[in-house]
C-alpha atoms as a PDB file:
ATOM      1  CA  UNK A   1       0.000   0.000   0.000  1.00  0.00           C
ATOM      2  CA  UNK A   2       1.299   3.428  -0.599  1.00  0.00           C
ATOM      3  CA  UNK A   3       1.679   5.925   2.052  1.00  0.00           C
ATOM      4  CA  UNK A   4       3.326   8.743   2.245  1.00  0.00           C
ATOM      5  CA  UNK A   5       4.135  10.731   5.543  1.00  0.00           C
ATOM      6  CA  UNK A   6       4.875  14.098   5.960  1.00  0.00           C
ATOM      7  CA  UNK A   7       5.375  16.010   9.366  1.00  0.00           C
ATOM      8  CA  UNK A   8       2.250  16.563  10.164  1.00  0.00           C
ATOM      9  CA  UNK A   9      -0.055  14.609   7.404  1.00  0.00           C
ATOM     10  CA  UNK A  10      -0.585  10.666   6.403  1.00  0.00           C
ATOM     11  CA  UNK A  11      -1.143  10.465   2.073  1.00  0.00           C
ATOM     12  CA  UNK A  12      -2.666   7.074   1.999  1.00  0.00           C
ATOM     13  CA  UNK A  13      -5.182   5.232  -0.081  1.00  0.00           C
ATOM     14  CA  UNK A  14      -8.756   5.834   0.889  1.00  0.00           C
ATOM     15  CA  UNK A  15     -11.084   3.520   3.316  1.00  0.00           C
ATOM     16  CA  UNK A  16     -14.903   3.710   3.206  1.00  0.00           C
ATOM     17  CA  UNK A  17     -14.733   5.332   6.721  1.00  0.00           C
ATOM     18  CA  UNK A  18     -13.237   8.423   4.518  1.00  0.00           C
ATOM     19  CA  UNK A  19     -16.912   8.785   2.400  1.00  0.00           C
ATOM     20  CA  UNK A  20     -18.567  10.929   5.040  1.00  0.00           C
ATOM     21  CA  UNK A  21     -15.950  13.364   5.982  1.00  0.00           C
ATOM     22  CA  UNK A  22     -14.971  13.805   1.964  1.00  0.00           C
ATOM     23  CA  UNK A  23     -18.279  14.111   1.325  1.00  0.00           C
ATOM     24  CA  UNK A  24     -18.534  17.040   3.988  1.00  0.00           C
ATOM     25  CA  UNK A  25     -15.650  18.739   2.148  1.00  0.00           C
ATOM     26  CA  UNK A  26     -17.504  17.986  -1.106  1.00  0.00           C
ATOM     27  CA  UNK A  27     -20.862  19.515   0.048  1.00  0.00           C
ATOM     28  CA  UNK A  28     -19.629  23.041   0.525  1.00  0.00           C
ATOM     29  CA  UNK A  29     -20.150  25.355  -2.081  1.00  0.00           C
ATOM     30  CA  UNK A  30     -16.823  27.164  -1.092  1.00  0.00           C
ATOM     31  CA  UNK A  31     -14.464  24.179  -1.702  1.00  0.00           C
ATOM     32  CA  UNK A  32     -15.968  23.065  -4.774  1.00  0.00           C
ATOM     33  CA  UNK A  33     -15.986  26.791  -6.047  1.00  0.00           C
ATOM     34  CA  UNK A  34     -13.040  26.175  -7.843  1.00  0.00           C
ATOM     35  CA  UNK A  35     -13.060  22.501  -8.609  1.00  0.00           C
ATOM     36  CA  UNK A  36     -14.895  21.380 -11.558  1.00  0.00           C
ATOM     37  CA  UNK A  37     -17.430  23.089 -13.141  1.00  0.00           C
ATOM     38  CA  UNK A  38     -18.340  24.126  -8.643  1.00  0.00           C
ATOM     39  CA  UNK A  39     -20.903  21.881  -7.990  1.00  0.00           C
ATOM     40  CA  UNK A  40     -20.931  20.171  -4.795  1.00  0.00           C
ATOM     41  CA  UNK A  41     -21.072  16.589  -4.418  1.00  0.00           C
ATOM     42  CA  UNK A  42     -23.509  14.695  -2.450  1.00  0.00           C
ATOM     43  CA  UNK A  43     -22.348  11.204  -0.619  1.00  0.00           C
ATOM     44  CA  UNK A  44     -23.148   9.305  -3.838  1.00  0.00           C
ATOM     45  CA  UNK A  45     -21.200  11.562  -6.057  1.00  0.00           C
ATOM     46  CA  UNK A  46     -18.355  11.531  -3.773  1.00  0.00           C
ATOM     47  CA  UNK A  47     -18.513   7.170  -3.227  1.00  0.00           C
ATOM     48  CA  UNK A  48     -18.286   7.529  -7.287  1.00  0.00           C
ATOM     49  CA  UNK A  49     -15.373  10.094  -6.901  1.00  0.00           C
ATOM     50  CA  UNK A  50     -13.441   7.993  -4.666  1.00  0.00           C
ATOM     51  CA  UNK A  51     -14.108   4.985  -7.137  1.00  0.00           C
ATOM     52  CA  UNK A  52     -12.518   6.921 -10.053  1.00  0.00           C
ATOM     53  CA  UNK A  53      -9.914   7.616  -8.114  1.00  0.00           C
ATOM     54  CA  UNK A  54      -9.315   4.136  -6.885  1.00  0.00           C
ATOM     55  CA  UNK A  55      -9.585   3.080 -10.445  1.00  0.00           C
ATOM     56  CA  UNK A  56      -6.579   5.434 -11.315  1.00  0.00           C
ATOM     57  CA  UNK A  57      -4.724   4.263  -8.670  1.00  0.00           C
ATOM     58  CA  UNK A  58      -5.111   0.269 -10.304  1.00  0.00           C
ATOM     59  CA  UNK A  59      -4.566   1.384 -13.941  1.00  0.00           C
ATOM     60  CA  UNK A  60      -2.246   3.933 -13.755  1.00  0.00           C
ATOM     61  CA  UNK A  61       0.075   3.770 -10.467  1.00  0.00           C
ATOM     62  CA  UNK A  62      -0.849   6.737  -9.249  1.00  0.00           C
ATOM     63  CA  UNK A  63      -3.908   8.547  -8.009  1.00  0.00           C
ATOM     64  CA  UNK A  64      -5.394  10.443  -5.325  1.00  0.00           C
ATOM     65  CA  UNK A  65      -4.617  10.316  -1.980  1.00  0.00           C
ATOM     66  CA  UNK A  66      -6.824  10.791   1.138  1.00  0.00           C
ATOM     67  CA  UNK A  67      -4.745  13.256   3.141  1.00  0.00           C
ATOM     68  CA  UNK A  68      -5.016  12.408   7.153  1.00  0.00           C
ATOM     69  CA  UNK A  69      -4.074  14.550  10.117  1.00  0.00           C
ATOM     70  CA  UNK A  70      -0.847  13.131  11.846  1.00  0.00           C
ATOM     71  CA  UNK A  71      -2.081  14.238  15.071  1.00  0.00           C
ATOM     72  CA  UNK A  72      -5.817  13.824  15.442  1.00  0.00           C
ATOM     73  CA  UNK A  73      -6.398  11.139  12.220  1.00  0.00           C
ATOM     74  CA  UNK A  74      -8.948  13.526  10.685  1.00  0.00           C
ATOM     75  CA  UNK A  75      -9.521  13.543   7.244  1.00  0.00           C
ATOM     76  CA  UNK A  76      -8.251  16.948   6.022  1.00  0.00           C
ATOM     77  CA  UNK A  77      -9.304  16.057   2.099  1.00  0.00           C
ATOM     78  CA  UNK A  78      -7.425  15.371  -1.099  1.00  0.00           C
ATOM     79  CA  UNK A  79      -4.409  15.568  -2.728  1.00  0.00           C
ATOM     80  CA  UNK A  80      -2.301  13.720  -5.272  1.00  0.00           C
ATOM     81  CA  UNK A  81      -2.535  13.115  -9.244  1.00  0.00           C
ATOM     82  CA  UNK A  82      -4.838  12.215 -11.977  1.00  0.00           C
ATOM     83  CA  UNK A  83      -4.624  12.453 -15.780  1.00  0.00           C
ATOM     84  CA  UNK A  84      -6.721  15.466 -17.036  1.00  0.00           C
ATOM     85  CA  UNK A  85      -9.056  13.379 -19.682  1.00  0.00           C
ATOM     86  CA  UNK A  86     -11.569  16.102 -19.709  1.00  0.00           C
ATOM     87  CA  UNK A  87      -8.692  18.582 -21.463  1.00  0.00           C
ATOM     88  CA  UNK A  88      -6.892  16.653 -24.191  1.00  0.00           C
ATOM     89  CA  UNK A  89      -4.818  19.472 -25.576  1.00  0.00           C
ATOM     90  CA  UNK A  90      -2.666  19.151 -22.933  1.00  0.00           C
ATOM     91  CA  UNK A  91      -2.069  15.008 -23.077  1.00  0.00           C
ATOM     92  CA  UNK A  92      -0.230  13.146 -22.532  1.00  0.00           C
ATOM     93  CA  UNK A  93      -0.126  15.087 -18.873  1.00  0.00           C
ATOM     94  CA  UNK A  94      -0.292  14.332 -15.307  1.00  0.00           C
ATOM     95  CA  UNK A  95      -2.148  17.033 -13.033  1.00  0.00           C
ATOM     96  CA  UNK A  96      -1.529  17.397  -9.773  1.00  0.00           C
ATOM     97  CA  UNK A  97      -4.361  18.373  -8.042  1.00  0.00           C
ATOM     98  CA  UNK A  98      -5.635  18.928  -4.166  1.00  0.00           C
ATOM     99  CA  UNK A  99      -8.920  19.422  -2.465  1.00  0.00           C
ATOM    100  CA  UNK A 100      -9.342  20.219   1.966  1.00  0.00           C
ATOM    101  CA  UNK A 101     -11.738  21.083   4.033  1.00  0.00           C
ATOM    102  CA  UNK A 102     -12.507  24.853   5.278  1.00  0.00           C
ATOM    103  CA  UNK A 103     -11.305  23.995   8.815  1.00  0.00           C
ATOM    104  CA  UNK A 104      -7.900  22.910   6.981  1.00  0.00           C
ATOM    105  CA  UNK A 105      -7.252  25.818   5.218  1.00  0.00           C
ATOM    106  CA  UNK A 106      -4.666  28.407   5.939  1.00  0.00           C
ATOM    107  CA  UNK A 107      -2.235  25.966   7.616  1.00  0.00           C
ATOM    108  CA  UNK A 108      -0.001  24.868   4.978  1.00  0.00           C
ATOM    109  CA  UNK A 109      -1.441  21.449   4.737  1.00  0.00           C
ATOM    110  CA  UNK A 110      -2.124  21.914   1.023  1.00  0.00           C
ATOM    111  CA  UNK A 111       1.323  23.013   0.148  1.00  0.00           C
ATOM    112  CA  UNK A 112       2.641  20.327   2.183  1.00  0.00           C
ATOM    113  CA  UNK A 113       0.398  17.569   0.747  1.00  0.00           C
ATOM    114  CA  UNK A 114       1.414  18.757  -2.779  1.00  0.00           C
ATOM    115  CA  UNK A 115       5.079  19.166  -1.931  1.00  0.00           C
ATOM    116  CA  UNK A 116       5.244  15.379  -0.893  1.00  0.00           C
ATOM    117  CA  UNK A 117       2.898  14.392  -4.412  1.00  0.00           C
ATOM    118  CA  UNK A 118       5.158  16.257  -6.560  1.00  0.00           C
ATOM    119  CA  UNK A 119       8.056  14.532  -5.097  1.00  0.00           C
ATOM    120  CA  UNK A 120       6.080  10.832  -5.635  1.00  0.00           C
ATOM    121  CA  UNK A 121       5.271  11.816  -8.999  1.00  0.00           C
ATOM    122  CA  UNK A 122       8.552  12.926  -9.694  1.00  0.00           C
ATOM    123  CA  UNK A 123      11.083  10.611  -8.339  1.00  0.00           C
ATOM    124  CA  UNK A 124       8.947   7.052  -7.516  1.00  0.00           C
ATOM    125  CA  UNK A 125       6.999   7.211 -10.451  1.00  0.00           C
ATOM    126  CA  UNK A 126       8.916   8.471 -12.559  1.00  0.00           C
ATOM    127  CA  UNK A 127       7.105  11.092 -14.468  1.00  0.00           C
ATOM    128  CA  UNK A 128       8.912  13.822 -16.126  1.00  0.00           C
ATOM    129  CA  UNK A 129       6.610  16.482 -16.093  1.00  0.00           C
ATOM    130  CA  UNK A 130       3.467  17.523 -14.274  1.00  0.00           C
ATOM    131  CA  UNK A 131       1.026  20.331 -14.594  1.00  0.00           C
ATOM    132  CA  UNK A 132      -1.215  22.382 -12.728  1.00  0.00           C
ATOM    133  CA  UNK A 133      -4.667  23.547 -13.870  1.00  0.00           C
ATOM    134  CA  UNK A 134      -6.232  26.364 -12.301  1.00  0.00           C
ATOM    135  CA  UNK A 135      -8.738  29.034 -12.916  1.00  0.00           C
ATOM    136  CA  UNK A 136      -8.503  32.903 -12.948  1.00  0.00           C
ATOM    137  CA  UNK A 137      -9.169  34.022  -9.429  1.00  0.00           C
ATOM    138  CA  UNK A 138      -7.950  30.973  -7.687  1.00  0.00           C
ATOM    139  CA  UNK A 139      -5.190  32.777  -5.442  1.00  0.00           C
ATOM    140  CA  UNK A 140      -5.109  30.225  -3.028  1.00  0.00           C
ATOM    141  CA  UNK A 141      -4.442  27.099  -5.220  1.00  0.00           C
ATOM    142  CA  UNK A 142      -1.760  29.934  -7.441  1.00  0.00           C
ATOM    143  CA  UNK A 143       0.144  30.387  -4.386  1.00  0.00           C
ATOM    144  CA  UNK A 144       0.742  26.555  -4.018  1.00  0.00           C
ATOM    145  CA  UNK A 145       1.847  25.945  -7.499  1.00  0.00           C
ATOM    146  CA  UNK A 146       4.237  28.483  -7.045  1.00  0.00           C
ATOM    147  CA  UNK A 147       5.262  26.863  -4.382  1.00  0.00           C
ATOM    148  CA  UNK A 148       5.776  23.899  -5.892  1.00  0.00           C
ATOM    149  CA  UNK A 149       8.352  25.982  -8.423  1.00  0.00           C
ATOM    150  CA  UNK A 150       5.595  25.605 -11.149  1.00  0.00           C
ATOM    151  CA  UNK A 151       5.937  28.400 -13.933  1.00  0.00           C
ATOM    152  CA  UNK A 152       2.869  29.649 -15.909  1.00  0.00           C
ATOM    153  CA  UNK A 153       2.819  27.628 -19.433  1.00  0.00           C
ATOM    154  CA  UNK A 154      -0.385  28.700 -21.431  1.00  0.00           C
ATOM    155  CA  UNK A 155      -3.863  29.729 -21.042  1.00  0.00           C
ATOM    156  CA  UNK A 156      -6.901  27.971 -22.380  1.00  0.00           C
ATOM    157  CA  UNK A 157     -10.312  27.437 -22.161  1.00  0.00           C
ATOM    158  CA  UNK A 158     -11.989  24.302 -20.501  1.00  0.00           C
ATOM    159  CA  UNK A 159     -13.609  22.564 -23.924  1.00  0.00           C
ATOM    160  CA  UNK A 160     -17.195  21.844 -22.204  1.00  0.00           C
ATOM    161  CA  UNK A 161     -17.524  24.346 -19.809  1.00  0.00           C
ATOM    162  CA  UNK A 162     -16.300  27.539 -21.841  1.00  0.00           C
ATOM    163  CA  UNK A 163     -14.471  29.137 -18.451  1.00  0.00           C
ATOM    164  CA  UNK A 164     -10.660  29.964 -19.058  1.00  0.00           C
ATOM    165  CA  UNK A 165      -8.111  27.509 -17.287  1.00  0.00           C
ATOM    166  CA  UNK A 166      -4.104  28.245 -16.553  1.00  0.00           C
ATOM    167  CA  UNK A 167      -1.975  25.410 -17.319  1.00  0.00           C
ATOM    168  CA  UNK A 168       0.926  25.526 -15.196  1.00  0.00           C
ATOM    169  CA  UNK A 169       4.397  23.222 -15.433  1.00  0.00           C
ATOM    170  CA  UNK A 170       7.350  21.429 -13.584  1.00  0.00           C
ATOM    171  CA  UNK A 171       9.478  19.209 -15.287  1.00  0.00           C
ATOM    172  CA  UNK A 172      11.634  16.982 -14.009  1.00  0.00           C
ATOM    173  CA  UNK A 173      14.623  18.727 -14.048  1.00  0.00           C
ATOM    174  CA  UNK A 174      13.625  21.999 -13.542  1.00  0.00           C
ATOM    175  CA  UNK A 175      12.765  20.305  -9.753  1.00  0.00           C
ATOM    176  CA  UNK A 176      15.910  18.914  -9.768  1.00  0.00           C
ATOM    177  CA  UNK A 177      17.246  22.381 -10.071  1.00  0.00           C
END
């Protein structure tokens, strides 16, 4: 089973005791704002979620990982990576991608998170490249790719939804660097 353990968080592979807190985090309008096309996710959406991301996980080696407070074993959310199907101009691509809970924000725990799934992607599996997709307005999840040393790449729109996206990019040795 894959772990991985940061100072204060646990990236592990989900349990079905994870559904009702993700689902929480998927229910509020102001996590989901940016995520998708916003709409919140009831428990059946999220069960279906979690499925797709299990299925990843089995086909691809890599997926999303529940992230897990150290200290209290709380399920903060979601971080880790998935291949971005739903915009082919930018395949073959791995995204990395992150979702917590209000109470979780503001603490670092999404920087963190990524940090420790950029390194995964990087160095265990062996990717050499891996974007970040964001929309206009989304300071907070800017500041982490930055972070992460990702550099602005191109701009484009989302093909179904119409709303502009900004593909950001870290190859493997610009991390390296």
């Amino acid at each position: 089973m894959t772990e991985i353990h940061t100072p204060r968080l646990l990236l592990r592979r989900w349990s079905d005791d994870d559904l009702a807190p993700l689902a929480d985090v998927n229910a509020d309008p102001h996590v989901m704002r940016w995520i998708g096309d916003g709409s919140v996710l009831d428990a059946d959406g999220t069960a279906e979620t979690v499925e797709r991301w299990e299925e990843e996980w089995d086909e691809e080696g890599f997926g999303v990982f529940a992230v897990e407070l150290l200290g209290s074993g709380e399920l903060a959310g979601a971080v880790g990576l998935s291949v971005p199907e739903s915009l082919p101009e930018v395949l073959p691509a791995v995204e990395i991608t992150w979702r917590l809970g209000r109470p979780f924000w503001g603490q670092g725990y999404a920087s963190e998170a990524a940090q420790a799934t950029l390194e995964f992607a990087l160095q265990d599996r062996g990717l050499d490249r891996v974007v970040g997709i964001v929309r206009p307005g989304d300071a907070a999840s800017k500041n982490v790719l930055r972070k992460l040393g990702m550099e602005p790449e191109r701009a484009t729109t989302h093909p179904v939804h119409g709303f502009p996206l900004h593909i950001h990019s870290i190859d493997l040795t610009e991390y390296a660097a």
